[in-house]
C-alpha atoms as a PDB file:
ATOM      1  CA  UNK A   1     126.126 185.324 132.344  1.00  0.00           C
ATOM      2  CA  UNK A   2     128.577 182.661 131.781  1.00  0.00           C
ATOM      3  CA  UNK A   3     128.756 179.032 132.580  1.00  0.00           C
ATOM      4  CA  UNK A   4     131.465 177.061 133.528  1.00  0.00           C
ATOM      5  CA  UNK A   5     131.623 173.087 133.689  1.00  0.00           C
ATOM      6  CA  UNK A   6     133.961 172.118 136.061  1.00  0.00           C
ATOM      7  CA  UNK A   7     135.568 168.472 136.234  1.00  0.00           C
ATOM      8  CA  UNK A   8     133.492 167.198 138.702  1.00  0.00           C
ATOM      9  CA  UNK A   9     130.428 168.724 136.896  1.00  0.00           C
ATOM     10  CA  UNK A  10     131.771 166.744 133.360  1.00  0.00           C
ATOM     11  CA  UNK A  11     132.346 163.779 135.542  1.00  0.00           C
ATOM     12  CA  UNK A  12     128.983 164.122 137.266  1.00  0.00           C
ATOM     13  CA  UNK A  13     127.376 164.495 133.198  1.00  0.00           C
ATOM     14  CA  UNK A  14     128.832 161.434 132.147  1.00  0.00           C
ATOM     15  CA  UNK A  15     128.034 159.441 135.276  1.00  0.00           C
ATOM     16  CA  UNK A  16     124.009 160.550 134.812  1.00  0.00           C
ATOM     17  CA  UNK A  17     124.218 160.021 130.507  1.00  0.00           C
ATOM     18  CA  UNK A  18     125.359 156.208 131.262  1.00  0.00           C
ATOM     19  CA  UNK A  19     122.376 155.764 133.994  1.00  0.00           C
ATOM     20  CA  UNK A  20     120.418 157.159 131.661  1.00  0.00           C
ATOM     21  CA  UNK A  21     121.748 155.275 128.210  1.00  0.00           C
ATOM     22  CA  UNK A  22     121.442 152.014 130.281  1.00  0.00           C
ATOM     23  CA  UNK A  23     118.164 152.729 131.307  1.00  0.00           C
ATOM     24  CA  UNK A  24     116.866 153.536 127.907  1.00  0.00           C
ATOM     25  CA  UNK A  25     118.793 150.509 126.276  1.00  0.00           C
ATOM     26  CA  UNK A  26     116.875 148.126 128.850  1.00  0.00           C
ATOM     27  CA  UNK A  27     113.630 149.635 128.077  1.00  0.00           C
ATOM     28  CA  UNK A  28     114.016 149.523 124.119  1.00  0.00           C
ATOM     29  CA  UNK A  29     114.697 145.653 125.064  1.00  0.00           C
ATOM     30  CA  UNK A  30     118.259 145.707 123.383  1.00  0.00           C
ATOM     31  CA  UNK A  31     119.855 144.913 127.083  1.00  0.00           C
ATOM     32  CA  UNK A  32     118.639 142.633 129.551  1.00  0.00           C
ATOM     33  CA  UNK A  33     117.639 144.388 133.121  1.00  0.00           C
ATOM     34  CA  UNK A  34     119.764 141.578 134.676  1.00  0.00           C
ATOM     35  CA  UNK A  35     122.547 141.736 132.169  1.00  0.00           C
ATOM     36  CA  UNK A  36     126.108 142.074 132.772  1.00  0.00           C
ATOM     37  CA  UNK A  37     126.633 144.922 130.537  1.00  0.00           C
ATOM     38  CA  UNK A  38     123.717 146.911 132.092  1.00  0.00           C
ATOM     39  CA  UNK A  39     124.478 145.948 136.073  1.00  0.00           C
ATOM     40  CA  UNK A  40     128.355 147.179 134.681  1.00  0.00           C
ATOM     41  CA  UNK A  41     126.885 150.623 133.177  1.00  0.00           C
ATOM     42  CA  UNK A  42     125.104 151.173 136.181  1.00  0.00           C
ATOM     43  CA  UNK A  43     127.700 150.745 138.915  1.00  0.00           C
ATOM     44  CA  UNK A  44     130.457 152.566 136.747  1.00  0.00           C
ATOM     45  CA  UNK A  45     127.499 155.832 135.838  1.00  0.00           C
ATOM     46  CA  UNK A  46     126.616 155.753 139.407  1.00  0.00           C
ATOM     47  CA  UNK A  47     130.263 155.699 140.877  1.00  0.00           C
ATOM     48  CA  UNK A  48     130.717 158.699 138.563  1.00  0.00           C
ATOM     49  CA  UNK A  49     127.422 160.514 140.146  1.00  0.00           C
ATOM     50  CA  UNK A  50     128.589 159.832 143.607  1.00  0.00           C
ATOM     51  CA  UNK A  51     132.326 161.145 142.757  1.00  0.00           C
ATOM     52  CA  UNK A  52     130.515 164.422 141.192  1.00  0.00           C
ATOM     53  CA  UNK A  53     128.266 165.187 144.523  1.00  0.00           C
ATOM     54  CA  UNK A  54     131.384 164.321 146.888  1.00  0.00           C
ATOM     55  CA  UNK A  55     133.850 166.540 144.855  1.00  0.00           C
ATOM     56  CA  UNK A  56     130.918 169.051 143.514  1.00  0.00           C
ATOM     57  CA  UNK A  57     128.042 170.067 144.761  1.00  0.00           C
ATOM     58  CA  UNK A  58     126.893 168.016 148.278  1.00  0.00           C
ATOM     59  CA  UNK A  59     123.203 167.148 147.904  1.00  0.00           C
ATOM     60  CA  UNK A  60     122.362 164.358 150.243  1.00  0.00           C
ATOM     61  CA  UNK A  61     118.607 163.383 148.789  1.00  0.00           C
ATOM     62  CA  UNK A  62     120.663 162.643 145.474  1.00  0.00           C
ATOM     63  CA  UNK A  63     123.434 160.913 147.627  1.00  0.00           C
ATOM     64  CA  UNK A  64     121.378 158.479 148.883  1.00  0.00           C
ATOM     65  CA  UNK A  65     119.464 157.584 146.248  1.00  0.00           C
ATOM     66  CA  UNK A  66     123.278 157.062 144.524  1.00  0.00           C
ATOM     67  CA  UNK A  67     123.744 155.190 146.985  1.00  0.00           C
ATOM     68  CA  UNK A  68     121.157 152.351 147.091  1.00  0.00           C
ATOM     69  CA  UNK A  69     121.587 152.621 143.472  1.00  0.00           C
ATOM     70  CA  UNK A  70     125.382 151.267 143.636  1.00  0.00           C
ATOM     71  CA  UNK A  71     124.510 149.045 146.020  1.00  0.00           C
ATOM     72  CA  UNK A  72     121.382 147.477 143.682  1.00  0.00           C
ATOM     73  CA  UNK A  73     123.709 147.586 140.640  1.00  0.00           C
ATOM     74  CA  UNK A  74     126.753 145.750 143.008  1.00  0.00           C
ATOM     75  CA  UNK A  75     124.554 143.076 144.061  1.00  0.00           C
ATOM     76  CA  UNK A  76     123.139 142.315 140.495  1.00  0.00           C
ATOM     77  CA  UNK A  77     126.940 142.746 139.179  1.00  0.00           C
ATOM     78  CA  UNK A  78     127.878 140.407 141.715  1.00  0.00           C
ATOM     79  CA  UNK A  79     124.945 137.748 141.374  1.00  0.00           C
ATOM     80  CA  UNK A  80     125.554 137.752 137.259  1.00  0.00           C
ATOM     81  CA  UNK A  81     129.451 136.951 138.385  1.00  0.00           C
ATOM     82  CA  UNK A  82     128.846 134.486 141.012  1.00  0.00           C
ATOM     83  CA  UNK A  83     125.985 132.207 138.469  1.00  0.00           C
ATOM     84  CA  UNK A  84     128.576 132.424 135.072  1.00  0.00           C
ATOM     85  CA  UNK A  85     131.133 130.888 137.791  1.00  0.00           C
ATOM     86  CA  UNK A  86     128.462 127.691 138.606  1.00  0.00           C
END
């Protein structure tokens, strides 16, 4: 049996390991949950995911929760931009 990883799968890897990395970092209490760098990580790991199940392999509970998960990450990128700018 052989396995093969595709670009979309190495994409899709990456995408999860920096949800993942951000997640951990936030809960060792070396990033803020409401940092920059973390809402960043998020949005750019989760664009990956999203890229991997649209190109990849379609599975629409995953989607979704990729989904809302961009859009949490947008609005706290977006927030942290719009106070450093007051």
């Amino acid at each position: 049996m052989s396995f093969t990883l595709t670009v979309p799968d190495v994409v899709g890897f990456l995408g999860i390991s920096l949800v993942v990395i951000a997640y951990f970092l936030v809960q060792a209490s070396r990033w803020r949950g409401n940092g920059m760098i973390n809402q960043a990580v998020n949005t750019i790991g989760t664009c990956a995911v999203l890229c991997f199940l649209i190109t990849g392999v379609f599975n629409l509970p995953a989607f979704v929760l990729a989904l809302i998960w961009l859009v949490v990450s947008l609005y706290g990128l977006l927030t942290n931009l719009v106070r450093s700018y007051q």
